[in-house]
Every structure is written in C-alpha cells, then in structure tokens.
Protein backbone atom coordinates (compact mmCIF):
# COMPACT_ATOMS: atom_id res chain seq x y z
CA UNK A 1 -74.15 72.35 -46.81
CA UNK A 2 -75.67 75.77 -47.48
CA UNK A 3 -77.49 77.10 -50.72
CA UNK A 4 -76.81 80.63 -51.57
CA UNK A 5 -78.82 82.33 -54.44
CA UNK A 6 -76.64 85.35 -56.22
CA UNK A 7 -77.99 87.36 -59.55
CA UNK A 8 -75.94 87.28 -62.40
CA UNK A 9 -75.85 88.46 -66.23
CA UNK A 10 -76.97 86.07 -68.68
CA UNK A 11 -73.22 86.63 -70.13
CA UNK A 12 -72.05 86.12 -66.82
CA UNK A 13 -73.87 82.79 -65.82
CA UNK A 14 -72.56 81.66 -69.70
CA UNK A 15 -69.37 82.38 -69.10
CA UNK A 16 -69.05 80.88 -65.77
CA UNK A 17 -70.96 77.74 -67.27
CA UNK A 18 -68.61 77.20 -69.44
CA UNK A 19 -65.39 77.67 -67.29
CA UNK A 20 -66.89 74.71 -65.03
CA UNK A 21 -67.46 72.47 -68.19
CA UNK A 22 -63.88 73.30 -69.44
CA UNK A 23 -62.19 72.66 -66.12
CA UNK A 24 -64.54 69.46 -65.51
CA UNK A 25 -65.86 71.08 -62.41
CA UNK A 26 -69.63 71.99 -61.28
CA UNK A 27 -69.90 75.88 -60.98
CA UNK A 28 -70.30 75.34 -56.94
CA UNK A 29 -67.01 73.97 -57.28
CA UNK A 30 -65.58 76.90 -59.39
CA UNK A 31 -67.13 79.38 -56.71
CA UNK A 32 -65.67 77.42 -53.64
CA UNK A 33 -62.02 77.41 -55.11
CA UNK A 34 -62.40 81.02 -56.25
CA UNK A 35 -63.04 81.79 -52.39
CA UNK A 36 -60.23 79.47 -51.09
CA UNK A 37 -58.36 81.79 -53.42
CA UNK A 38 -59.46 84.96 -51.93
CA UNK A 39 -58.47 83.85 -48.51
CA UNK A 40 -61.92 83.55 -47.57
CA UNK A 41 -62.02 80.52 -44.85
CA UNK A 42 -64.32 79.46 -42.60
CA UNK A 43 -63.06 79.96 -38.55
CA UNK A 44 -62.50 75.94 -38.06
CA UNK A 45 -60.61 76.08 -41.32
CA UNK A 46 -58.41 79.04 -40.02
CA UNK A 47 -57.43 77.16 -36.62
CA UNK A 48 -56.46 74.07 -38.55
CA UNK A 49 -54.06 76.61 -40.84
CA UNK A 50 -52.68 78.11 -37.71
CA UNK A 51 -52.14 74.27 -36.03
CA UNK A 52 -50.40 72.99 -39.53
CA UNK A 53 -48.55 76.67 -38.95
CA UNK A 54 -47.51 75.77 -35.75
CA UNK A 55 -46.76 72.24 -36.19
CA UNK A 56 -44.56 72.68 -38.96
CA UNK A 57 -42.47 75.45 -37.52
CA UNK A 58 -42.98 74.85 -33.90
CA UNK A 59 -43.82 78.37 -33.50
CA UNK A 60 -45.37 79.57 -30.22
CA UNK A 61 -49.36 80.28 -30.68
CA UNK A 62 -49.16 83.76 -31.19
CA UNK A 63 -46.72 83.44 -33.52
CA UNK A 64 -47.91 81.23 -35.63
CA UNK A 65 -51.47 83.30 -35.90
CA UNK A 66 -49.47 86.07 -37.36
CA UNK A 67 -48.29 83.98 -39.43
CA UNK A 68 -51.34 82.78 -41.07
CA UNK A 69 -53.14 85.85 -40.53
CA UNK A 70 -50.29 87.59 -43.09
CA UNK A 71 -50.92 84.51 -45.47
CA UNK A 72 -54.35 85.49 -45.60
CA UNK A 73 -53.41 89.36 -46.10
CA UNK A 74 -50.72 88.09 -49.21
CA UNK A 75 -53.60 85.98 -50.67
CA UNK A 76 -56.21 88.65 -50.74
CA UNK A 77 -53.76 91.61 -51.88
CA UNK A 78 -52.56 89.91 -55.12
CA UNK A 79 -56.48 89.44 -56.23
C-alpha cells in the first residue's frame, strides 16, 4: 500500500477527523471511498468492471468498454 502526504487546513483536517469518527471509519478509509466515488480506479480495477460488464450482459469487448467507460463519465459529472 502507498502513503501519500497532502496539506490541509487545520479546519479541514478537523472536519475530516470527525466525519471518519462519525461514520466509524479511519480518514484513509473516508479518502479511498471518496475516490471510488469520483470514478477514480486503478487500471486492474477498470478491467475487472469491464469483465463484470461483459459477463453480465454478454456484450462484445468493445462494447462493454463503452459501457463502463460512460459509467465512469456519469460518476464523475454528478460530483
């Protein structure tokens, strides 16, 4: 797993503190879902979305990467 060091405002770092306490969750955790929300995936994460894609509709390959790739493109427009 990968460290990443980011500056935030003291009010900032509070607030996000306490959004992880509330929800039970460490603020790594808070930050990973935020960016599964965003549509921000790793490659190997994409491939497996376009195989479940695929799977489930029996789509050809090409297909079923415009598929996902518009899921992606939904997910990052309504943030």
């Amino acid at each position: 797993m990968s460290r990443l060091t980011i500056t935030l405002s003291e009010a900032r770092y509070r607030a996000l503190k306490e959004a992880a306490v509330q929800r039970d969750k460490t603020i790594g955790q808070l930050i990973d879902e935020s960016l599964d929300f965003y549509g921000i995936k790793s490659r190997e994460d994409a491939r497996d979305l376009v195989r479940r894609a695929r799977e489930r509709s029996r789509l050809p390959d090409d297909q079923a990467l415009a598929m996902a790739q518009e899921h992606v493109r939904a997910v990052r427009r309504k943030a």
